[in-house]
PDB file of N, CA and C in Angstrom:
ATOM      1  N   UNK A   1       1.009  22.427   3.376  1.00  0.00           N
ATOM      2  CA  UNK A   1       1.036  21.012   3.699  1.00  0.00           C
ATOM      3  C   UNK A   1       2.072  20.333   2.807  1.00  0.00           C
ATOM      4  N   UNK A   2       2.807  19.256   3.351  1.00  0.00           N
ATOM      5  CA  UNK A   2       3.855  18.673   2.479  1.00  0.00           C
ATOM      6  C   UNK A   2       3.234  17.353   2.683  1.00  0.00           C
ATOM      7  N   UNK A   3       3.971  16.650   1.667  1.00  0.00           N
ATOM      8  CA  UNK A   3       3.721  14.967   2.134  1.00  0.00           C
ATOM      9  C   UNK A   3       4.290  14.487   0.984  1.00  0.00           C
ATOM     10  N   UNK A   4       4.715  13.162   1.545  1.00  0.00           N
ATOM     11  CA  UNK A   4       5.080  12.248   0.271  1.00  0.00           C
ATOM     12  C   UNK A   4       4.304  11.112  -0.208  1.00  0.00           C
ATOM     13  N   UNK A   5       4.404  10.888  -1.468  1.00  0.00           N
ATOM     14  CA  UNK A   5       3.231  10.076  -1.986  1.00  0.00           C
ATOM     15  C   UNK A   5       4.051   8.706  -2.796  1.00  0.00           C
ATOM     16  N   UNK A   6       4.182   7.658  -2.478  1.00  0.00           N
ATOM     17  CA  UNK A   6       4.702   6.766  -2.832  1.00  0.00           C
ATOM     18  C   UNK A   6       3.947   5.544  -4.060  1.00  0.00           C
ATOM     19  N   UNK A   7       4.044   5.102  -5.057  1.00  0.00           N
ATOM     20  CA  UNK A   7       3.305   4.347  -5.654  1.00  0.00           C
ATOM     21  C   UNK A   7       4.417   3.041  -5.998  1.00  0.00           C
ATOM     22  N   UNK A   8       3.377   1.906  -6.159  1.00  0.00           N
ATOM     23  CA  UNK A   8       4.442   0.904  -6.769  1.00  0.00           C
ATOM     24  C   UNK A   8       3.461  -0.012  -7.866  1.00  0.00           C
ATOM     25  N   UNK A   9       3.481  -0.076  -8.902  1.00  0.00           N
ATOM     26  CA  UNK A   9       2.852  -1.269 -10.044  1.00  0.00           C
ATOM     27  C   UNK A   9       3.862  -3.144  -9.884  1.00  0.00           C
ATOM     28  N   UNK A  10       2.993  -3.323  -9.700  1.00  0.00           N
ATOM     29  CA  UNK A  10       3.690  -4.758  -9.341  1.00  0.00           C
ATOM     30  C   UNK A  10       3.086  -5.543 -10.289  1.00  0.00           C
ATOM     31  N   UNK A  11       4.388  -6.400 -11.242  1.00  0.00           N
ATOM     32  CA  UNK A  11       3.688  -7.550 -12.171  1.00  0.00           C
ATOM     33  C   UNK A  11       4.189  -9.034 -11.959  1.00  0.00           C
ATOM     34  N   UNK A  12       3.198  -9.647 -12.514  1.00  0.00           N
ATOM     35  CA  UNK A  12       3.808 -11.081 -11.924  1.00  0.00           C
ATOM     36  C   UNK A  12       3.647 -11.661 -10.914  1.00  0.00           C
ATOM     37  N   UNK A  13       3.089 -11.229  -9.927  1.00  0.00           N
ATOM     38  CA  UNK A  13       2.955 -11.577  -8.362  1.00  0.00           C
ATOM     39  C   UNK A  13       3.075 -13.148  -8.454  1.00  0.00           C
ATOM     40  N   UNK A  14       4.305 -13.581  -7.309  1.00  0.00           N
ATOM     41  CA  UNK A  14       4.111 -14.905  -7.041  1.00  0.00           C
ATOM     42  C   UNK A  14       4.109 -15.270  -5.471  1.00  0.00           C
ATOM     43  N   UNK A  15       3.148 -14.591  -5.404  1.00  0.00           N
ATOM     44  CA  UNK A  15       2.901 -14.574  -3.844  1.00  0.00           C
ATOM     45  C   UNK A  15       1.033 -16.000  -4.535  1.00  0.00           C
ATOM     46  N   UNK A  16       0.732 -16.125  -3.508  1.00  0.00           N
ATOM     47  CA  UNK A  16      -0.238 -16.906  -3.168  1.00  0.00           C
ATOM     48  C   UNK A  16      -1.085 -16.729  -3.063  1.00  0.00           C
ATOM     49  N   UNK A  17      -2.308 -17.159  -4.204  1.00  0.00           N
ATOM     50  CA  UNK A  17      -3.403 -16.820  -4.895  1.00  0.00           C
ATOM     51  C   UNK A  17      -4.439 -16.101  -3.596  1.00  0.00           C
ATOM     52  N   UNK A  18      -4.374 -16.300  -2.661  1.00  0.00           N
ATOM     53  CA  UNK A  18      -5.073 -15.381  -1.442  1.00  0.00           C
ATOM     54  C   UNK A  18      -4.942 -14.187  -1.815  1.00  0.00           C
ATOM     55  N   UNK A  19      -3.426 -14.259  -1.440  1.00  0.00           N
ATOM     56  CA  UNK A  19      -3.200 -12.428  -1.209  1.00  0.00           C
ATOM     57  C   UNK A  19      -3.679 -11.545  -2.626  1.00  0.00           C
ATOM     58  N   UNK A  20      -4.674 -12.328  -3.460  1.00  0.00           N
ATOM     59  CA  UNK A  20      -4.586 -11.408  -4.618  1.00  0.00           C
ATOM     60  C   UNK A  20      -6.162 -11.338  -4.846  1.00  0.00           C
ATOM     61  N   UNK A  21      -7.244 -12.480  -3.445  1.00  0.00           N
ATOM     62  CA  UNK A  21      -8.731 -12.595  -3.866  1.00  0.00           C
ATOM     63  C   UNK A  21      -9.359 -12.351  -2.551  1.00  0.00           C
ATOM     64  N   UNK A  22      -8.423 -12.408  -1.470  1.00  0.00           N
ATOM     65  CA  UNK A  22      -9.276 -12.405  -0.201  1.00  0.00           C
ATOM     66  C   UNK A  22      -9.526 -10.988   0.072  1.00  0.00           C
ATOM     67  N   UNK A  23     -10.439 -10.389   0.050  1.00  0.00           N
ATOM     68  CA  UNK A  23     -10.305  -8.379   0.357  1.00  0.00           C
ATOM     69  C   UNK A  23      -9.661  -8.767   1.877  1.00  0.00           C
ATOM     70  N   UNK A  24     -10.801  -9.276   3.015  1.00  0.00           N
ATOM     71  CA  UNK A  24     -10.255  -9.216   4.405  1.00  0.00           C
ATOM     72  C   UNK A  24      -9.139  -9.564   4.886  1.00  0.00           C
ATOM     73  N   UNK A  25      -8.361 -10.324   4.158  1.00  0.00           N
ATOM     74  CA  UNK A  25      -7.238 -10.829   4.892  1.00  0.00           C
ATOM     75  C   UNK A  25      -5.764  -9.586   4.215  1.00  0.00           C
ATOM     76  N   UNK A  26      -6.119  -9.368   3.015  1.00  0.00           N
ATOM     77  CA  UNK A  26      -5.714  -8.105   2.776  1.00  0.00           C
ATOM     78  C   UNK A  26      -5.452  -6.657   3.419  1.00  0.00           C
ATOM     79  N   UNK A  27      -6.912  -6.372   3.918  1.00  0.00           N
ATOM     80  CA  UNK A  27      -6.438  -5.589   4.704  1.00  0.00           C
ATOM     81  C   UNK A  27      -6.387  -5.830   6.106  1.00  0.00           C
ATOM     82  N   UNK A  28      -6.396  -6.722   7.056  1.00  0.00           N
ATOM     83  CA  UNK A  28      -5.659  -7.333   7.577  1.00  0.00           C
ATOM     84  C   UNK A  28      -4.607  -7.051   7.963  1.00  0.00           C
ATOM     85  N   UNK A  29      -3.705  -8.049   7.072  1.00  0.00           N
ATOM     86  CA  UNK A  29      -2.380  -7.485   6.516  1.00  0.00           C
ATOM     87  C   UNK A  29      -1.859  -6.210   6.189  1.00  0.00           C
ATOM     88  N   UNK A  30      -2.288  -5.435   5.614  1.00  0.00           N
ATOM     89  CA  UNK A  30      -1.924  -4.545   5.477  1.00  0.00           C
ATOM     90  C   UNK A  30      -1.919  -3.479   6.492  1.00  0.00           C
ATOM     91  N   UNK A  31      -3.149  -3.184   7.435  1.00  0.00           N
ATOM     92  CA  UNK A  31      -2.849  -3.012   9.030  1.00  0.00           C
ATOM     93  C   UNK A  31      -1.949  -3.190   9.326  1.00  0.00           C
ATOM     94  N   UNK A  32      -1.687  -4.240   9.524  1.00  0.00           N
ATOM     95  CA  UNK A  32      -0.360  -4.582  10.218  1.00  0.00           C
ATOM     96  C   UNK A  32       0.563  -5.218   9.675  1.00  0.00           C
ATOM     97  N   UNK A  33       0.813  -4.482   8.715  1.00  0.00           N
ATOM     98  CA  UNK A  33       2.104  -4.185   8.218  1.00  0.00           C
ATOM     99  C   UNK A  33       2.423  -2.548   8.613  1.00  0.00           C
ATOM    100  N   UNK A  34       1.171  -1.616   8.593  1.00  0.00           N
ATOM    101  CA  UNK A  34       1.327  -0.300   8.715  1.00  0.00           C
ATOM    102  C   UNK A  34       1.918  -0.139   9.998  1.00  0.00           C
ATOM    103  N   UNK A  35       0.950  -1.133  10.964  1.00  0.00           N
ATOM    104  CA  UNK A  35       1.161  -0.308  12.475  1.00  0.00           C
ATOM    105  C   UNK A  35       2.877  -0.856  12.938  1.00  0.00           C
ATOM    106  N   UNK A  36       3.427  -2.022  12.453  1.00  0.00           N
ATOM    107  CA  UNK A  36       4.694  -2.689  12.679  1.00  0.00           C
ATOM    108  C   UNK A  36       5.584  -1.811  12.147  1.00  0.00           C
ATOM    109  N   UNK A  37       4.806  -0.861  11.224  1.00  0.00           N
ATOM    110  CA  UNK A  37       6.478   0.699  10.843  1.00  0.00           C
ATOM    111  C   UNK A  37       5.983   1.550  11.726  1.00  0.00           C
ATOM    112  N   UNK A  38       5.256   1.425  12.133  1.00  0.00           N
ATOM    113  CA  UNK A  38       5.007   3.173  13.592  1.00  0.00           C
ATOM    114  C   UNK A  38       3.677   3.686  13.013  1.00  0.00           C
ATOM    115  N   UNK A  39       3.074   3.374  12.098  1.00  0.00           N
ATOM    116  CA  UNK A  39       1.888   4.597  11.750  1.00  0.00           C
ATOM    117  C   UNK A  39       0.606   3.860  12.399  1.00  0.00           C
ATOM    118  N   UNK A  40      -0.102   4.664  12.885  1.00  0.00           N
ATOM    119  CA  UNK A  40      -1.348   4.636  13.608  1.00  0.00           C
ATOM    120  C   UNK A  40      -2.745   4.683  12.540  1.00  0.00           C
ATOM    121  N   UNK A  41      -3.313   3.318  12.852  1.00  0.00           N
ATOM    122  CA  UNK A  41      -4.399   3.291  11.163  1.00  0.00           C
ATOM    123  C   UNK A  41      -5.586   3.742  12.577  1.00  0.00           C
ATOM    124  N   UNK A  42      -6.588   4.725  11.827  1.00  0.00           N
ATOM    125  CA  UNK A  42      -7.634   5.023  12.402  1.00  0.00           C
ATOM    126  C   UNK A  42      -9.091   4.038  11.848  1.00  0.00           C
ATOM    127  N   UNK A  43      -8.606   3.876  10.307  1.00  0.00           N
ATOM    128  CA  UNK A  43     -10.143   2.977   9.412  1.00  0.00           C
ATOM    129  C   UNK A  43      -9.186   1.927   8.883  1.00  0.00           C
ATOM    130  N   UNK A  44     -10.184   1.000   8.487  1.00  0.00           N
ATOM    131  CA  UNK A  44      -9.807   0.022   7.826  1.00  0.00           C
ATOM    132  C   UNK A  44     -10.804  -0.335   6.580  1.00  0.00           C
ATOM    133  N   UNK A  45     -10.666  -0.520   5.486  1.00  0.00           N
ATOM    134  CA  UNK A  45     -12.159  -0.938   4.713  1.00  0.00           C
ATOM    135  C   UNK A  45     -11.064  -1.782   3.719  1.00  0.00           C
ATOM    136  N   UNK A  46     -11.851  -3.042   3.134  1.00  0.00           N
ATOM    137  CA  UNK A  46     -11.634  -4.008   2.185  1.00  0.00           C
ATOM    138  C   UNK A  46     -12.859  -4.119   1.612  1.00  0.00           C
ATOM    139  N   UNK A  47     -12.503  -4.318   0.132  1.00  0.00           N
ATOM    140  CA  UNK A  47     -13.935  -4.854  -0.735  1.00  0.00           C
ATOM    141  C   UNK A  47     -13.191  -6.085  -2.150  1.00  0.00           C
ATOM    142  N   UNK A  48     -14.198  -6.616  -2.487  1.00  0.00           N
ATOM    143  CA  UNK A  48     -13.725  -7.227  -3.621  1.00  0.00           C
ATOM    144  C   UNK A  48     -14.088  -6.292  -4.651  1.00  0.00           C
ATOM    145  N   UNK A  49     -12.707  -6.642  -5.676  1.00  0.00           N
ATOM    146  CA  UNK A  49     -12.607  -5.989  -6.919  1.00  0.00           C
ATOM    147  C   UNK A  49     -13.349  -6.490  -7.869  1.00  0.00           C
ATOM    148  N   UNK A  50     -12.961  -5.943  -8.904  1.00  0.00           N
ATOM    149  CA  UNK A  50     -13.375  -6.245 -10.301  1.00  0.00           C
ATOM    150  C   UNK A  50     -12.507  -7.884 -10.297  1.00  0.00           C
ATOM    151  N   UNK A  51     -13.520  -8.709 -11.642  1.00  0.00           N
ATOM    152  CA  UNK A  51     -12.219 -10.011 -11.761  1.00  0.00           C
ATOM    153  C   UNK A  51     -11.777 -10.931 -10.577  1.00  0.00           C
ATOM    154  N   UNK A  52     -12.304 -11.023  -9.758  1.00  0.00           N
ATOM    155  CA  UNK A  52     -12.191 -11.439  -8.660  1.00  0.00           C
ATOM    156  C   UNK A  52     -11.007 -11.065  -7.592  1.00  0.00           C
ATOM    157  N   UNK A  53     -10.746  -9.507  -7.776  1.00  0.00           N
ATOM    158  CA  UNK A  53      -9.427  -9.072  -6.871  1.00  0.00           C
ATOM    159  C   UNK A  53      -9.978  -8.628  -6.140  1.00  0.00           C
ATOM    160  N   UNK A  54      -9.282  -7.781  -5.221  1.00  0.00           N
ATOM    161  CA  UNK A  54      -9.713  -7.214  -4.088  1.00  0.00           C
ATOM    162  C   UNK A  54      -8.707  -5.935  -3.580  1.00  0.00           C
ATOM    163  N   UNK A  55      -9.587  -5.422  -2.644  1.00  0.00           N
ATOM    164  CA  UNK A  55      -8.987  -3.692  -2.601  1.00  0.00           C
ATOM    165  C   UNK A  55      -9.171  -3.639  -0.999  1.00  0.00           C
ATOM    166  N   UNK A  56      -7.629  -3.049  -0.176  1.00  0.00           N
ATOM    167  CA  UNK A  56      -8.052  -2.490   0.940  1.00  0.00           C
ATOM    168  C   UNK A  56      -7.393  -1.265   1.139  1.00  0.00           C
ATOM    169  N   UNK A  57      -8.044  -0.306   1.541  1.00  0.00           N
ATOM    170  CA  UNK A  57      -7.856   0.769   2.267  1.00  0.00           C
ATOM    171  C   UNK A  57      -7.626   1.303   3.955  1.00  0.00           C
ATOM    172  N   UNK A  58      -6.236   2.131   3.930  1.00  0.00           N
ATOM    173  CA  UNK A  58      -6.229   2.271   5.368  1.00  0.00           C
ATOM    174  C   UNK A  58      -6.346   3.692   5.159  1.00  0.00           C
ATOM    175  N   UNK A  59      -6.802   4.640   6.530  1.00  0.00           N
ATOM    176  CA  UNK A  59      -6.691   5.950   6.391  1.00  0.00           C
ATOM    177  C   UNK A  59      -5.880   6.206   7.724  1.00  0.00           C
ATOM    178  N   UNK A  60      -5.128   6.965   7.533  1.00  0.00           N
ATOM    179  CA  UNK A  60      -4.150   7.257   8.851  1.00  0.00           C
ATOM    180  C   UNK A  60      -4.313   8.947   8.897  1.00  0.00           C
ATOM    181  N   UNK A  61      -3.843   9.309  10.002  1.00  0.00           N
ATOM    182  CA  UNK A  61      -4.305  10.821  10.141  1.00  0.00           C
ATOM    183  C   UNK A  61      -3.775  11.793   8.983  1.00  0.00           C
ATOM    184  N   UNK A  62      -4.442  11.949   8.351  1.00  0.00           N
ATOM    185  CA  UNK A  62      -4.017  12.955   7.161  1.00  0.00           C
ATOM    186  C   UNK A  62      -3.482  11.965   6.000  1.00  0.00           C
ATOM    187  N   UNK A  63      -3.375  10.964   5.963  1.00  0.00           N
ATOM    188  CA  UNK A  63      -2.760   9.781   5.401  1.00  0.00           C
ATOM    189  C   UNK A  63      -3.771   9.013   4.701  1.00  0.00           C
ATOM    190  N   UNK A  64      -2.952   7.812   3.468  1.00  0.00           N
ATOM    191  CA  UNK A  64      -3.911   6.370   3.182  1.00  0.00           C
ATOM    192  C   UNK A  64      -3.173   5.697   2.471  1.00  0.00           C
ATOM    193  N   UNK A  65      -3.329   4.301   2.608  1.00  0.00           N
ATOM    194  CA  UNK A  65      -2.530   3.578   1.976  1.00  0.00           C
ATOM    195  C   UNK A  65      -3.888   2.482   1.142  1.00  0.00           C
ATOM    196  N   UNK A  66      -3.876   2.704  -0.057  1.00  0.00           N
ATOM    197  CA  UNK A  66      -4.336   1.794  -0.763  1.00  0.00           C
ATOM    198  C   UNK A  66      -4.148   0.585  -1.666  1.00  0.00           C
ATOM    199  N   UNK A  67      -4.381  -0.451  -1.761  1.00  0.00           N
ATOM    200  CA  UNK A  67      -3.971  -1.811  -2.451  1.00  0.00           C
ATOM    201  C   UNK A  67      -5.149  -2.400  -3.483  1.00  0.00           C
ATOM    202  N   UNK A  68      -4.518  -2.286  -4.532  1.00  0.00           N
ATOM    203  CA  UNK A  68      -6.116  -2.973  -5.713  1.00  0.00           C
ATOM    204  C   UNK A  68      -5.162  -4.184  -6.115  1.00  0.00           C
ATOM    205  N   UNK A  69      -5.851  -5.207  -5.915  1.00  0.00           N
ATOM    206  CA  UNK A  69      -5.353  -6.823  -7.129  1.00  0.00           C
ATOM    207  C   UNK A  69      -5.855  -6.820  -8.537  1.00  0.00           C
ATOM    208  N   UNK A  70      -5.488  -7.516  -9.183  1.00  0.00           N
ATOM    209  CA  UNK A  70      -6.075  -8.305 -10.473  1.00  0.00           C
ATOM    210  C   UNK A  70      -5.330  -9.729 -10.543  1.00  0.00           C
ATOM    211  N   UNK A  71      -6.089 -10.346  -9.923  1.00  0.00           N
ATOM    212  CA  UNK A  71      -5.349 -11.872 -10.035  1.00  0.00           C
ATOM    213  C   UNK A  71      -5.302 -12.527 -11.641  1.00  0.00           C
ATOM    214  N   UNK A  72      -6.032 -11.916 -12.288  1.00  0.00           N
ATOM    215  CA  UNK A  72      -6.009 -12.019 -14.020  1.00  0.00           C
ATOM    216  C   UNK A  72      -4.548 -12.147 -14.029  1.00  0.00           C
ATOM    217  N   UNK A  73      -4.140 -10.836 -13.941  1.00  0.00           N
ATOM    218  CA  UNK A  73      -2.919 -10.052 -14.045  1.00  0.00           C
ATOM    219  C   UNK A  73      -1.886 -10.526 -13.680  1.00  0.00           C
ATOM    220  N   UNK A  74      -1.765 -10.932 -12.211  1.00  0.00           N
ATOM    221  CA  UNK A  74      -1.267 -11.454 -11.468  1.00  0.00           C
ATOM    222  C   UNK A  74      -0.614  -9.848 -10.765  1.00  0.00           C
ATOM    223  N   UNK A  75      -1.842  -8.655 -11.153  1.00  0.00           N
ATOM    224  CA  UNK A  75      -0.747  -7.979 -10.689  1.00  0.00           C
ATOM    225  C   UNK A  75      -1.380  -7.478  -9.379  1.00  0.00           C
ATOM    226  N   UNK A  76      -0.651  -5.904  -8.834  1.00  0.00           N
ATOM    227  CA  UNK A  76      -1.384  -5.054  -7.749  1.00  0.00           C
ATOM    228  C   UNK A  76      -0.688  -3.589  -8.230  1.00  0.00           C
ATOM    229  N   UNK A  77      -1.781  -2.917  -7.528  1.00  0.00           N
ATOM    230  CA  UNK A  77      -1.336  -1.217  -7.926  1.00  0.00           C
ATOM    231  C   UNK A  77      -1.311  -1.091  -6.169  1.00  0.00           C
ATOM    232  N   UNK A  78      -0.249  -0.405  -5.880  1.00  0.00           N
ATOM    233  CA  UNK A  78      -0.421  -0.043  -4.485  1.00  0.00           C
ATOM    234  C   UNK A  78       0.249   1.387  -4.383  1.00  0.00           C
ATOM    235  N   UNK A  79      -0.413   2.570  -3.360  1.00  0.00           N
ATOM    236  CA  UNK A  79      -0.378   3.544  -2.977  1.00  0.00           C
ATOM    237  C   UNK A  79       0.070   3.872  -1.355  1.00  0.00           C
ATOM    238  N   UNK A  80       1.090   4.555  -1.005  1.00  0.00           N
ATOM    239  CA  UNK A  80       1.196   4.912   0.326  1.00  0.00           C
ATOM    240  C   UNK A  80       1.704   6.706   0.192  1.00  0.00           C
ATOM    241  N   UNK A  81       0.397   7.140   0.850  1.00  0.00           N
ATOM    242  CA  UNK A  81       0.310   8.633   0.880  1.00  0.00           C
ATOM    243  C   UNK A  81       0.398   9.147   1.992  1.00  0.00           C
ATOM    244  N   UNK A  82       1.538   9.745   2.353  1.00  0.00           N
ATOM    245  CA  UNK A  82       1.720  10.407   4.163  1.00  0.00           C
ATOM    246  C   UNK A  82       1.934  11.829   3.952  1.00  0.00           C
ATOM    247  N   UNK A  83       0.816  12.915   4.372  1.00  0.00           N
ATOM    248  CA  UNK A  83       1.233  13.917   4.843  1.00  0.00           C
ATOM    249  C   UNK A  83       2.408  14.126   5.764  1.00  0.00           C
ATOM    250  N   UNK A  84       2.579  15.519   5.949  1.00  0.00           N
ATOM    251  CA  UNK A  84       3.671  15.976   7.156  1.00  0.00           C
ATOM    252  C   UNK A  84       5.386  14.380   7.432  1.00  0.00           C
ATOM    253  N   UNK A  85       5.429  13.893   5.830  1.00  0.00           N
ATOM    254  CA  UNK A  85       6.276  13.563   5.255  1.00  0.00           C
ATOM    255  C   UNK A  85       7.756  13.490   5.535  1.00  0.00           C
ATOM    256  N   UNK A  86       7.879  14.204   6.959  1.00  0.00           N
ATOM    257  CA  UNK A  86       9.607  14.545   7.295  1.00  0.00           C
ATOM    258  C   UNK A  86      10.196  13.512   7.571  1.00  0.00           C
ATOM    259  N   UNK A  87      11.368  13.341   7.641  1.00  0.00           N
ATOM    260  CA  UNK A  87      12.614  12.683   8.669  1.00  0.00           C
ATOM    261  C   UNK A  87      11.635  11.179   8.379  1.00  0.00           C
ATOM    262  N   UNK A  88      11.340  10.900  10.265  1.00  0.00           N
ATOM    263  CA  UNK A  88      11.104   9.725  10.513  1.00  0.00           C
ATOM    264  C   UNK A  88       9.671   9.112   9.550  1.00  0.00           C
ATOM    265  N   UNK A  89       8.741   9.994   8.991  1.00  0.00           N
ATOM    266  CA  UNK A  89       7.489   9.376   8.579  1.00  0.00           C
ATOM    267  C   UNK A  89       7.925   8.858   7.307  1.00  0.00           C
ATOM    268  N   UNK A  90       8.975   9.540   6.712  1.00  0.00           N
ATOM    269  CA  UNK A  90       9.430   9.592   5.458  1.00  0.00           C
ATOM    270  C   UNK A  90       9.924   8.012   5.260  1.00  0.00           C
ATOM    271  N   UNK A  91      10.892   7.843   6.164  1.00  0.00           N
ATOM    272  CA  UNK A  91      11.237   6.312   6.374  1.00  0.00           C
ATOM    273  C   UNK A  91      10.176   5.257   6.721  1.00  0.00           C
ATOM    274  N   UNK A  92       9.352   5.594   7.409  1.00  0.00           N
ATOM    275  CA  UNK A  92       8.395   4.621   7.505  1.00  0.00           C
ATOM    276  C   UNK A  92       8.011   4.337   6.121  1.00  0.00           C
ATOM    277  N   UNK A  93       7.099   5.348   5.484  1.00  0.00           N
ATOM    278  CA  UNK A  93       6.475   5.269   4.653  1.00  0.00           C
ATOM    279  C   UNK A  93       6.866   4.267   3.214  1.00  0.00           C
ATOM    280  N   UNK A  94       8.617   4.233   3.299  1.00  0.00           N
ATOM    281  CA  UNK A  94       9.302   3.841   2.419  1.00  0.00           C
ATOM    282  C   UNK A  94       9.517   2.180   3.079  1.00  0.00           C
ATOM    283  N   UNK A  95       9.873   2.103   4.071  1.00  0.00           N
ATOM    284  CA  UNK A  95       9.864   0.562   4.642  1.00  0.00           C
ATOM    285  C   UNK A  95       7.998   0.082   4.768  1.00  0.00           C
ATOM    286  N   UNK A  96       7.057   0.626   4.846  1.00  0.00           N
ATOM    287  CA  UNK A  96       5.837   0.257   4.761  1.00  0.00           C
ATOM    288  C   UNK A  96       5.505  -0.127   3.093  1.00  0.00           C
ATOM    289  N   UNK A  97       5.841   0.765   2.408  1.00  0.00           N
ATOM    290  CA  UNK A  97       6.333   0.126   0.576  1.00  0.00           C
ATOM    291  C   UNK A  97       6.532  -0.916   0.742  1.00  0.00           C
ATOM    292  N   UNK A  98       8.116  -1.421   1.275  1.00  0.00           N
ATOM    293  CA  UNK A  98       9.015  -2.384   1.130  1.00  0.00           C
ATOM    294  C   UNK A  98       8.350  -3.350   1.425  1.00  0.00           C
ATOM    295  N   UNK A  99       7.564  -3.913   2.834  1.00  0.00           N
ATOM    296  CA  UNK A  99       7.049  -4.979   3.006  1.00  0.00           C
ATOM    297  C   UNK A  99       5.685  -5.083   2.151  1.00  0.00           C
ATOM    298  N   UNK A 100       5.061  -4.022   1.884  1.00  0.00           N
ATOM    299  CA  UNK A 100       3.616  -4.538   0.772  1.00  0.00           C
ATOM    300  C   UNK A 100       4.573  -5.296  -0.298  1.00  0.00           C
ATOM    301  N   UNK A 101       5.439  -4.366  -1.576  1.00  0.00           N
ATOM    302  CA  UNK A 101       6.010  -5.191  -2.422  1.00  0.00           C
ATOM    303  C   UNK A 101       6.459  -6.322  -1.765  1.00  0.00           C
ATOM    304  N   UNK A 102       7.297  -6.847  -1.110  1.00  0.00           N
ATOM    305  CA  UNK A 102       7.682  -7.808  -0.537  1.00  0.00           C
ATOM    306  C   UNK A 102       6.570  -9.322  -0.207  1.00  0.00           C
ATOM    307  N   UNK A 103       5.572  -8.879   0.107  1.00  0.00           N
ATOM    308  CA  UNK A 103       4.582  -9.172   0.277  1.00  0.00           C
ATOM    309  C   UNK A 103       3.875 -10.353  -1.417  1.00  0.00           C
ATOM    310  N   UNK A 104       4.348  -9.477  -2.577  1.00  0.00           N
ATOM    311  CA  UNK A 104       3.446 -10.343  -3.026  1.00  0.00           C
ATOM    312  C   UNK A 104       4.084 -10.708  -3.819  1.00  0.00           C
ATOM    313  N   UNK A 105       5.589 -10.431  -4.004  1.00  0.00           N
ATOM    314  CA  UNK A 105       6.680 -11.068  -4.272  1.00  0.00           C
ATOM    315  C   UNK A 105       6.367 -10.939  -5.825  1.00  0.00           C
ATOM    316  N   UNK A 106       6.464  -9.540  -6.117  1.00  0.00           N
ATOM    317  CA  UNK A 106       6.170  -9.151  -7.846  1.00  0.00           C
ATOM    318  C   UNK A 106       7.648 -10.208  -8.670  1.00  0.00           C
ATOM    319  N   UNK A 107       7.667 -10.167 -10.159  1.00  0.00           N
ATOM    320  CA  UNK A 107       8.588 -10.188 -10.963  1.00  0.00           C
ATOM    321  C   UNK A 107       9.384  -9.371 -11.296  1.00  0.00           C
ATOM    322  N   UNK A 108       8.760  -8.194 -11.585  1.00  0.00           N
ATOM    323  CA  UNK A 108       8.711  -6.830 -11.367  1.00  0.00           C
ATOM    324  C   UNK A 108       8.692  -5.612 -11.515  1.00  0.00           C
ATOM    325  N   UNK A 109       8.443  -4.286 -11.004  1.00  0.00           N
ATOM    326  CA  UNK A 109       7.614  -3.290 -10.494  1.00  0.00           C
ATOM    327  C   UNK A 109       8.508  -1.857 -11.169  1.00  0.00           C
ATOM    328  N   UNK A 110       7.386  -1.164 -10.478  1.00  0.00           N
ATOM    329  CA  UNK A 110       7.215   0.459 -11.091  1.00  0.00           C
ATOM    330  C   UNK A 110       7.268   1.086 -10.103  1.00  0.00           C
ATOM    331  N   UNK A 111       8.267   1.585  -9.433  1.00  0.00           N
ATOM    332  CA  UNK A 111       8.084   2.588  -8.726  1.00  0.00           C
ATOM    333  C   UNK A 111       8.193   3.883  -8.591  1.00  0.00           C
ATOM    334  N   UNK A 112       7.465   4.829  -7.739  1.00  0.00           N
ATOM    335  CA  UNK A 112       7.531   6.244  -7.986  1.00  0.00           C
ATOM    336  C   UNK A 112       7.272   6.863  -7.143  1.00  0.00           C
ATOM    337  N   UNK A 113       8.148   7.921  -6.916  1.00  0.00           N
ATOM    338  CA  UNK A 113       7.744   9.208  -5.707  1.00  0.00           C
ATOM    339  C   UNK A 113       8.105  10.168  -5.919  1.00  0.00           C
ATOM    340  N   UNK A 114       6.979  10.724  -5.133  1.00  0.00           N
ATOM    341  CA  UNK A 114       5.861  12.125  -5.610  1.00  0.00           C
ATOM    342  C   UNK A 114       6.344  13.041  -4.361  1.00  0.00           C
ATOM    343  N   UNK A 115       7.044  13.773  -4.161  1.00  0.00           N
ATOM    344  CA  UNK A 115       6.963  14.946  -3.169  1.00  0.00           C
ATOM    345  C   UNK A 115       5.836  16.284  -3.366  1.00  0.00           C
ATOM    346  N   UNK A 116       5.247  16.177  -2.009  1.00  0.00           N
ATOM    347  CA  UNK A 116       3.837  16.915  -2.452  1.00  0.00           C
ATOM    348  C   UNK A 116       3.823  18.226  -2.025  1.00  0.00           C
ATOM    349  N   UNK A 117       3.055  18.511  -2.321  1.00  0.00           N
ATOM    350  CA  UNK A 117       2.196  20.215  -1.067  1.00  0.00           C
ATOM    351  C   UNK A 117       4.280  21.110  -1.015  1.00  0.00           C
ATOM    352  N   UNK A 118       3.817  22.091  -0.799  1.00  0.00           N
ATOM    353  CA  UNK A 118       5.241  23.308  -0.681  1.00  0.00           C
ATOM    354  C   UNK A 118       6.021  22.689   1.058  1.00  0.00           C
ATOM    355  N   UNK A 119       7.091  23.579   0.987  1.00  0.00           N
ATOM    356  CA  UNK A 119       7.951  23.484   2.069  1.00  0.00           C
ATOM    357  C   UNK A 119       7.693  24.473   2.842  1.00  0.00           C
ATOM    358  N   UNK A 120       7.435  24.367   4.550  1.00  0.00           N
ATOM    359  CA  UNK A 120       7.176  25.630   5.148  1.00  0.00           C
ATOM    360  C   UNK A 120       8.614  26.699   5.140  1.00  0.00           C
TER     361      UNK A 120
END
């Protein structure tokens, strides 16, 4: 199995105290932000965090993209994990990044990618 695993630490957020307390509108958003790059979300789950943030989770086939706040912080930890990683998913996965960061309009961020699992 291959896949790529994308992370981003975002500080500073000056996006709008919502996007950092509402769980539902979070993932929400984040749905559809997924399905507007091509990936097909099967679950959806949001909860409130610690501190009054909030966390949503998508699971896509073999896939998940996760989002935690700390409005303390002003920050977010966000995760986008795609198996079977080639060509076109590869790009998604990286423009599905782009609009979360984009999204909460860090100061700014940490990013990192992880190439996973062997090559057939």
């Amino acid at each position: 199995m291959r896949g790529l695993h994308l992370t981003a630490d975002l500080y500073q957020c000056r996006c709008e105290a919502r996007w950092l307390t509402e769980p539902r509108q979070l993932g929400q958003w984040s749905r559809q932000a997924a399905e507007a790059v091509g990936l097909a979300v099967e679950h959806e789950l949001s909860c409130a965090g610690p501190g009054g943030g909030a966390s949503a989770a998508l699971l896509l086939p073999g896939s998940h993209v996760l989002l935690h706040t700390s409005p303390g912080d002003r920050g977010v930890l966000v995760d986008v994990c795609l198996t079977h990683a080639q060509d076109d998913l590869a790009v998604r996965a990286r423009e599905l990044m782009q609009a979360l960061v984009q999204r909460f309009q860090p100061e700014w961020t940490e990013q990192r990618s992880l190439d996973r699992g062997e090559s057939a």
